[in-house]
N, C-alpha and C. Protein backbone atom coordinates (compact mmCIF):
# COMPACT_ATOMS: atom_id res chain seq x y z
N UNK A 1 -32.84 5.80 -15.44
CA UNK A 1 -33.79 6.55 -16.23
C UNK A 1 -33.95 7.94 -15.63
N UNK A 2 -33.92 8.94 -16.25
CA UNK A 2 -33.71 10.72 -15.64
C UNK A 2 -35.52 10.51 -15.68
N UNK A 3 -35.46 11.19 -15.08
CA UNK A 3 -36.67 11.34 -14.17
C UNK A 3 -37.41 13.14 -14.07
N UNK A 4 -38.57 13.64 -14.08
CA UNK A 4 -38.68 15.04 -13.46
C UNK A 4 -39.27 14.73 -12.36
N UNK A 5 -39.80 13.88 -12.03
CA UNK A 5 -40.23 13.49 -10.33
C UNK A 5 -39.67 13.07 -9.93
N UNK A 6 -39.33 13.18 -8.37
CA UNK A 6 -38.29 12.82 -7.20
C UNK A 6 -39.16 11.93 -6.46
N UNK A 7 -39.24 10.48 -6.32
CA UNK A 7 -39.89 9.66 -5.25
C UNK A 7 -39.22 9.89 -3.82
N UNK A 8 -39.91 9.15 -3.09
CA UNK A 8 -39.25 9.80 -1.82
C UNK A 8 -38.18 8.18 -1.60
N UNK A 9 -37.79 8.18 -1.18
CA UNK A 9 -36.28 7.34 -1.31
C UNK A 9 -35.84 7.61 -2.37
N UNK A 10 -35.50 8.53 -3.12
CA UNK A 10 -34.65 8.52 -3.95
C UNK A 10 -33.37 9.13 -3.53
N UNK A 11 -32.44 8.53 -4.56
CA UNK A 11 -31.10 8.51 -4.27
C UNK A 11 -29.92 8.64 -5.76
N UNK A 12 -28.93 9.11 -5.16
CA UNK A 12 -27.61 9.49 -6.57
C UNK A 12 -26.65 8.34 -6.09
N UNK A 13 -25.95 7.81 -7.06
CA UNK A 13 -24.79 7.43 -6.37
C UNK A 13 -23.56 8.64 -7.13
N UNK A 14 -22.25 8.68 -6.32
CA UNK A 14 -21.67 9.57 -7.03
C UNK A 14 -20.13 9.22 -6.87
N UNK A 15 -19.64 9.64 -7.44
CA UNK A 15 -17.80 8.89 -7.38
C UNK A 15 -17.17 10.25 -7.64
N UNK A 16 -16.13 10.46 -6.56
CA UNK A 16 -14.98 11.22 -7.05
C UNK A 16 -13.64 10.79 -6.71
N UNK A 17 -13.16 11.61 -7.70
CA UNK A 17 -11.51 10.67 -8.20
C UNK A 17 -10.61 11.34 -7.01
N UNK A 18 -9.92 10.36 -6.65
CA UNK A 18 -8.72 10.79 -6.15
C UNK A 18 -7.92 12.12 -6.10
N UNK A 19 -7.49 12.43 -5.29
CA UNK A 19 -7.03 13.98 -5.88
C UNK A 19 -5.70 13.84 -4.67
N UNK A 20 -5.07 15.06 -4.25
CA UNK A 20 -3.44 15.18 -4.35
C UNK A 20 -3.75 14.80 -2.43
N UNK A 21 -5.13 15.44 -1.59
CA UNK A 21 -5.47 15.26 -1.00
C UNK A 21 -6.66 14.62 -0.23
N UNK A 22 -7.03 13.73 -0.96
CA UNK A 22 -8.07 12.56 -0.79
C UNK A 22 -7.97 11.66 -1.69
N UNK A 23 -8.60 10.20 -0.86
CA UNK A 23 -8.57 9.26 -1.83
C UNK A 23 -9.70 9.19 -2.51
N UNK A 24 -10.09 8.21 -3.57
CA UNK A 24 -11.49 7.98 -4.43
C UNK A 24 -12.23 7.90 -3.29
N UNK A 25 -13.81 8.80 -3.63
CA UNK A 25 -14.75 8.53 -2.63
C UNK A 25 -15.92 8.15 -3.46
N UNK A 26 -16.91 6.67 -3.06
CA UNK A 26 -18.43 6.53 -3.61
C UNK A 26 -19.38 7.00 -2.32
N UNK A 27 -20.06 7.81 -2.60
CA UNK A 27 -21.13 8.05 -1.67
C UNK A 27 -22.52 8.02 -2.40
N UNK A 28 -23.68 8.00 -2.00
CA UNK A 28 -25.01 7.63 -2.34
C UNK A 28 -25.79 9.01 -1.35
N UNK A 29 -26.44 9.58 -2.17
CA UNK A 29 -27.00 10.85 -1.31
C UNK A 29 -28.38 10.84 -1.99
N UNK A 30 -28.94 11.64 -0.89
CA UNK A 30 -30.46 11.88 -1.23
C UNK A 30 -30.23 14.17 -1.09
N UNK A 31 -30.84 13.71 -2.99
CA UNK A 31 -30.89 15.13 -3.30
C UNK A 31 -31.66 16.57 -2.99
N UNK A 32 -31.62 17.46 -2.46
CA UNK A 32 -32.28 18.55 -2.03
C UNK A 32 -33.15 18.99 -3.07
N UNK A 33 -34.43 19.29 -2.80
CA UNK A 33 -35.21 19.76 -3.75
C UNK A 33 -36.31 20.61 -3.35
N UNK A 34 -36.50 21.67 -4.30
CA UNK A 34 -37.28 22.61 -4.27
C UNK A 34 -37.06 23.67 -3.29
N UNK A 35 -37.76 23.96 -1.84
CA UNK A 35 -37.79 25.14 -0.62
C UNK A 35 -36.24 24.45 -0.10
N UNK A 36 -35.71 22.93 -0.02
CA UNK A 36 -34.59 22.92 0.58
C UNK A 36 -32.94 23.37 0.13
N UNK A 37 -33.24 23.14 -1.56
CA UNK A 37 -32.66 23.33 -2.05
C UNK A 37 -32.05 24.73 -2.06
N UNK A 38 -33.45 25.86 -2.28
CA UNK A 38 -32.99 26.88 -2.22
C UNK A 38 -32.38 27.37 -0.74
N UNK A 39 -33.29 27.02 0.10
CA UNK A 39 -32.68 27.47 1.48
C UNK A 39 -31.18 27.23 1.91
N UNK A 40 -30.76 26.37 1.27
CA UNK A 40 -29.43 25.57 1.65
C UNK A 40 -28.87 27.01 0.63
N UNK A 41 -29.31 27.24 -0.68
CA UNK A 41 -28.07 28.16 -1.53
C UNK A 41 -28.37 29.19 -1.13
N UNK A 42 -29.72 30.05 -0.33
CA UNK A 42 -29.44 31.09 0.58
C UNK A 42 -28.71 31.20 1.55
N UNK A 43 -28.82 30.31 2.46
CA UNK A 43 -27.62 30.02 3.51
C UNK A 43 -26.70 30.13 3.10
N UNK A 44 -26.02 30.08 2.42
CA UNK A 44 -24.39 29.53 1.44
C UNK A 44 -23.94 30.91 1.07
N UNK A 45 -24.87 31.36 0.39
CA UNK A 45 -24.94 32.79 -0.22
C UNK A 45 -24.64 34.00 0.93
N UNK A 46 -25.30 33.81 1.93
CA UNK A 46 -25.56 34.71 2.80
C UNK A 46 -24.20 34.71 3.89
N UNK A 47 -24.09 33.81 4.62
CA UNK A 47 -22.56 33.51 4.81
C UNK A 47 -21.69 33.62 4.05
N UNK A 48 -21.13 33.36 2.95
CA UNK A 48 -20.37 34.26 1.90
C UNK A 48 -20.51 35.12 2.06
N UNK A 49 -21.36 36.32 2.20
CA UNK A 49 -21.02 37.22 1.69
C UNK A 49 -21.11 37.61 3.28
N UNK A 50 -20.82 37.63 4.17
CA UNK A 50 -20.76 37.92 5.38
C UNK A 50 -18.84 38.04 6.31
N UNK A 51 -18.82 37.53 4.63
CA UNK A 51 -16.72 37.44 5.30
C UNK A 51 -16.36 36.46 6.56
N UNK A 52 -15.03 37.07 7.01
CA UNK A 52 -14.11 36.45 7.85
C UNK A 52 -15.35 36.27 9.46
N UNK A 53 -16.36 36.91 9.63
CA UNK A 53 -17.06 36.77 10.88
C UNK A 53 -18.00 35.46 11.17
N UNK A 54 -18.25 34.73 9.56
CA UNK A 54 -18.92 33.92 9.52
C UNK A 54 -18.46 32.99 8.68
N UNK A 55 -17.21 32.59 8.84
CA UNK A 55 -16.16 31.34 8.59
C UNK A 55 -17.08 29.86 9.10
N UNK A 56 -16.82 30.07 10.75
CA UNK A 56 -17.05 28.63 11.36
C UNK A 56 -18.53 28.11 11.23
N UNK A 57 -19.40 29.25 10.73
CA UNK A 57 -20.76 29.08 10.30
C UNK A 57 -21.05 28.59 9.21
N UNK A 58 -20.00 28.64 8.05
CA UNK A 58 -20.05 28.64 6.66
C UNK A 58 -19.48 27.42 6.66
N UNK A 59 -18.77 26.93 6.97
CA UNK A 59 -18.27 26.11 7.26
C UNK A 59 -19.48 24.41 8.04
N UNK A 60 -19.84 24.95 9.25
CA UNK A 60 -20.71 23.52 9.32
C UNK A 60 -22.02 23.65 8.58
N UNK A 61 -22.61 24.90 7.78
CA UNK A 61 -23.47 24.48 7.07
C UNK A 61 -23.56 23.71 5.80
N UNK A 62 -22.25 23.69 5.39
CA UNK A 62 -21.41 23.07 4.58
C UNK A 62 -21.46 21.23 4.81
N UNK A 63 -20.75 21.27 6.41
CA UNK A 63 -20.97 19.77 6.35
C UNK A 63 -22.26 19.64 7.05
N UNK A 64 -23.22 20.28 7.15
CA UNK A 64 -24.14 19.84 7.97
C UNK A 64 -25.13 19.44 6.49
N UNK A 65 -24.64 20.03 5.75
CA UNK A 65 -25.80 19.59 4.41
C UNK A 65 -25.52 18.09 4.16
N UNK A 66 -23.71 17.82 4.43
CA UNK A 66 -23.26 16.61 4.02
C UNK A 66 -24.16 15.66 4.67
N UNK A 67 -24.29 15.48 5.78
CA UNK A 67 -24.83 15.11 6.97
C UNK A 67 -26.11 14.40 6.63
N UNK A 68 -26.92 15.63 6.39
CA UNK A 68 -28.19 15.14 5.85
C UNK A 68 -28.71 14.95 4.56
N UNK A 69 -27.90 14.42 3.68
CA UNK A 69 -28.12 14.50 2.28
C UNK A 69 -27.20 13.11 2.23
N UNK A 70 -26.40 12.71 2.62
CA UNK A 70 -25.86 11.29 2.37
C UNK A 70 -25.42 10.12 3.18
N UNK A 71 -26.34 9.07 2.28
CA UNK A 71 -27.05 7.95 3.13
C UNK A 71 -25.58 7.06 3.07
N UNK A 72 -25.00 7.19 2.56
CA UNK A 72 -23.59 6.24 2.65
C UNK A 72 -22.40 6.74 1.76
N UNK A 73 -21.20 6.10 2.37
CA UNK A 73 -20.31 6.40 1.42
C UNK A 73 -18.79 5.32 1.81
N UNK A 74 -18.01 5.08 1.15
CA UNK A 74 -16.78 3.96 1.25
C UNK A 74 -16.03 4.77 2.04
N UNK A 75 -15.76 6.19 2.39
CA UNK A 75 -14.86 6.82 3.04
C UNK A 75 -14.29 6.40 4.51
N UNK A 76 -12.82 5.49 4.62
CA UNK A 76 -12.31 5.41 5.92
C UNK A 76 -11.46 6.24 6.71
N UNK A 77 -11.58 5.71 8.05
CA UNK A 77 -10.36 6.28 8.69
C UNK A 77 -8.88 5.53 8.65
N UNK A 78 -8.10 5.91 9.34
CA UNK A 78 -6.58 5.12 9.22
C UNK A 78 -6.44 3.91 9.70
N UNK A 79 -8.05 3.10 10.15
CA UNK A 79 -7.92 1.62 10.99
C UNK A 79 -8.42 1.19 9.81
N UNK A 80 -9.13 1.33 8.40
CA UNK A 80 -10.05 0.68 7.56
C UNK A 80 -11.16 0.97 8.04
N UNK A 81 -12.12 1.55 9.01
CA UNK A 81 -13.24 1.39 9.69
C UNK A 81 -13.92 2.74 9.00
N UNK A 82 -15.11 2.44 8.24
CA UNK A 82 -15.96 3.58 7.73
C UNK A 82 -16.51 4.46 8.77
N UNK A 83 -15.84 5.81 8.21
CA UNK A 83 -16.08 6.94 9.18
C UNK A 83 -17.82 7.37 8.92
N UNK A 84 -18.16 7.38 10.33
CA UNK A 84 -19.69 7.44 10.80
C UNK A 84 -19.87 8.89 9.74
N UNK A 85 -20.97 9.14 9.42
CA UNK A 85 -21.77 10.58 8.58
C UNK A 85 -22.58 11.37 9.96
N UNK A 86 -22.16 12.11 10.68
CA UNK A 86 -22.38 13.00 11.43
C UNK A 86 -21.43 13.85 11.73
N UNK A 87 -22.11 14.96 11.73
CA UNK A 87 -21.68 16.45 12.16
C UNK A 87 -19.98 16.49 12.80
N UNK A 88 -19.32 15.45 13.52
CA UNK A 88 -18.18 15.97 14.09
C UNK A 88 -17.43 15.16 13.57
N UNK A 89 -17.58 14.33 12.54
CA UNK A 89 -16.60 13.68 11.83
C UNK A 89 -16.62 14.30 10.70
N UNK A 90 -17.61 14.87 9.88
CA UNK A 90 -17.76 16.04 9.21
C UNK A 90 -17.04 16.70 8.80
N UNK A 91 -16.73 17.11 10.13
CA UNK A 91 -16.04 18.39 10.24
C UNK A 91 -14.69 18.25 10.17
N UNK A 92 -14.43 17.17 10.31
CA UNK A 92 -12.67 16.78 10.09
C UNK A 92 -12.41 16.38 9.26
N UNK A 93 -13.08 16.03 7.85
CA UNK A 93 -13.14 16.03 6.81
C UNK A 93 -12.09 16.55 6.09
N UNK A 94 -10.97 16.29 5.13
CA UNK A 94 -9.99 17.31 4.18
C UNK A 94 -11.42 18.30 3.49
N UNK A 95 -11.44 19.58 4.32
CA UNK A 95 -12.17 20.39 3.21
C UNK A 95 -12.39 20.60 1.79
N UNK A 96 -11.33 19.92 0.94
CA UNK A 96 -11.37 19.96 -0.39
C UNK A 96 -12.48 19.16 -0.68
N UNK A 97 -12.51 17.92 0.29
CA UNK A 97 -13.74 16.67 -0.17
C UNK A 97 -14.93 17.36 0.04
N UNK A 98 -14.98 18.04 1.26
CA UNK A 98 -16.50 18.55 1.84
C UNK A 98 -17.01 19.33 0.71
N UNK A 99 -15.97 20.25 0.50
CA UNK A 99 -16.53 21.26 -1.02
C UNK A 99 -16.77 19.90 -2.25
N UNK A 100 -16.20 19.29 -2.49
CA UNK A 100 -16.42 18.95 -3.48
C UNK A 100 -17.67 17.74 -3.42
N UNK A 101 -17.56 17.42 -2.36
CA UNK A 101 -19.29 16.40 -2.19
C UNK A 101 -20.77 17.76 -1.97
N UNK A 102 -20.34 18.65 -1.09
CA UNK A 102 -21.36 19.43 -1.30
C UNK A 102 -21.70 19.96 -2.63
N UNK A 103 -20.74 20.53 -3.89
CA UNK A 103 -20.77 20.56 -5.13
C UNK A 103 -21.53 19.75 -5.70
N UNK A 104 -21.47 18.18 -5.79
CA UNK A 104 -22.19 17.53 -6.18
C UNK A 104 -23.36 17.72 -5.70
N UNK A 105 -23.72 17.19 -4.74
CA UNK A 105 -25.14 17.24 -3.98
C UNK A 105 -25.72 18.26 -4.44
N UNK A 106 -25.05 19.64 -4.26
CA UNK A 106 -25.77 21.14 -4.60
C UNK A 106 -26.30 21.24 -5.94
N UNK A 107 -25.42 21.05 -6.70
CA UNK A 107 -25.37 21.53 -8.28
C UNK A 107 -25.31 20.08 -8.83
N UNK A 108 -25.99 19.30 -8.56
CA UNK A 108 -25.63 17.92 -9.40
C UNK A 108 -26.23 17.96 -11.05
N UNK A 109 -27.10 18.83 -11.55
CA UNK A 109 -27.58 18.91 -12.41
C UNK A 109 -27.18 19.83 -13.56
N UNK A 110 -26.27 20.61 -12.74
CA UNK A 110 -25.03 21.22 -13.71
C UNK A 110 -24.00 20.38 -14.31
N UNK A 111 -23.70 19.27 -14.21
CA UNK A 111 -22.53 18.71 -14.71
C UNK A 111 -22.93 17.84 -15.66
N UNK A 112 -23.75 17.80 -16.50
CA UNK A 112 -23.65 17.27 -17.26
C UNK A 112 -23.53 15.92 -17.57
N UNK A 113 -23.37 15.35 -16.78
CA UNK A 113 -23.03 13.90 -16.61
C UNK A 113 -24.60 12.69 -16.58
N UNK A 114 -24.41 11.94 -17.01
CA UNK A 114 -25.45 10.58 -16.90
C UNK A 114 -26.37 10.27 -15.39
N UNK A 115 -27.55 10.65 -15.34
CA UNK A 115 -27.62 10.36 -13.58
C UNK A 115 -28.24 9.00 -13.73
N UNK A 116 -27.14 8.79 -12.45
CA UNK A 116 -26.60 7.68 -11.96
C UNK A 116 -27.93 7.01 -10.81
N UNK A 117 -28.72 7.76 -11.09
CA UNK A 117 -29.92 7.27 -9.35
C UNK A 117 -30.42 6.23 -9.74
N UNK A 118 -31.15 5.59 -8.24
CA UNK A 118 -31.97 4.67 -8.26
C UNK A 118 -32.73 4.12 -7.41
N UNK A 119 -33.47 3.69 -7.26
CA UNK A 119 -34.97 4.38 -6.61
C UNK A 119 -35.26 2.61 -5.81
């Protein structure tokens, strides 16, 4: 049921497809809202536009959002063993996924799609 109030445990589940460099990922995140939301797309914004000096910055604020915004996800390493959600596994992430889970999380309300939450 779409909702305009956010309870506090609330949660998305979200699926992305396979692509040339990752496999299908389900993860379950808890969505940014309101002062965090924006602060996270100032940050984002502001590093962008800061160029090549603020790469490795732009970069873990990127997965550091991952970090704290999702409570689980099926994603393994090469033993089968679900890779832990903190900052230095993060970061070793195929960047295509990181952009594209932060996408979701960020902008989930741009796509148009059925939300999937549940409380």
């Amino acid at each position: 049921m779409k909702t305009g109030y956010i309870d506090d445990g609330y949660t998305i589940e979200e699926r992305l497809e396979e692509t040339a460099t990752y496999p299908e990922v389900h993860f379950e995140f808890r969505p940014p809202i309101g002062r965090e939301l924006q602060k996270i797309t100032y940050a984002i914004q502001r590093l962008r536009s800061e160029g090549e000096k603020s790469i490795d910055k732009y970069e873990e604020e990127l997965c550091q959002t991952l970090v704290d915004h999702v409570q689980s996800w099926d994603l393994c390493d090469r033993n089968g063993e679900v890779v832990p959600i903190d900052l230095d596994h993060v970061l070793r992430l195929d960047p295509y996924l990181v952009g594209d889970m932060f996408a979701r999380i960020v902008n989930r309300n741009r796509r148009g799609q059925e939300d999937d939450s549940k409380n």
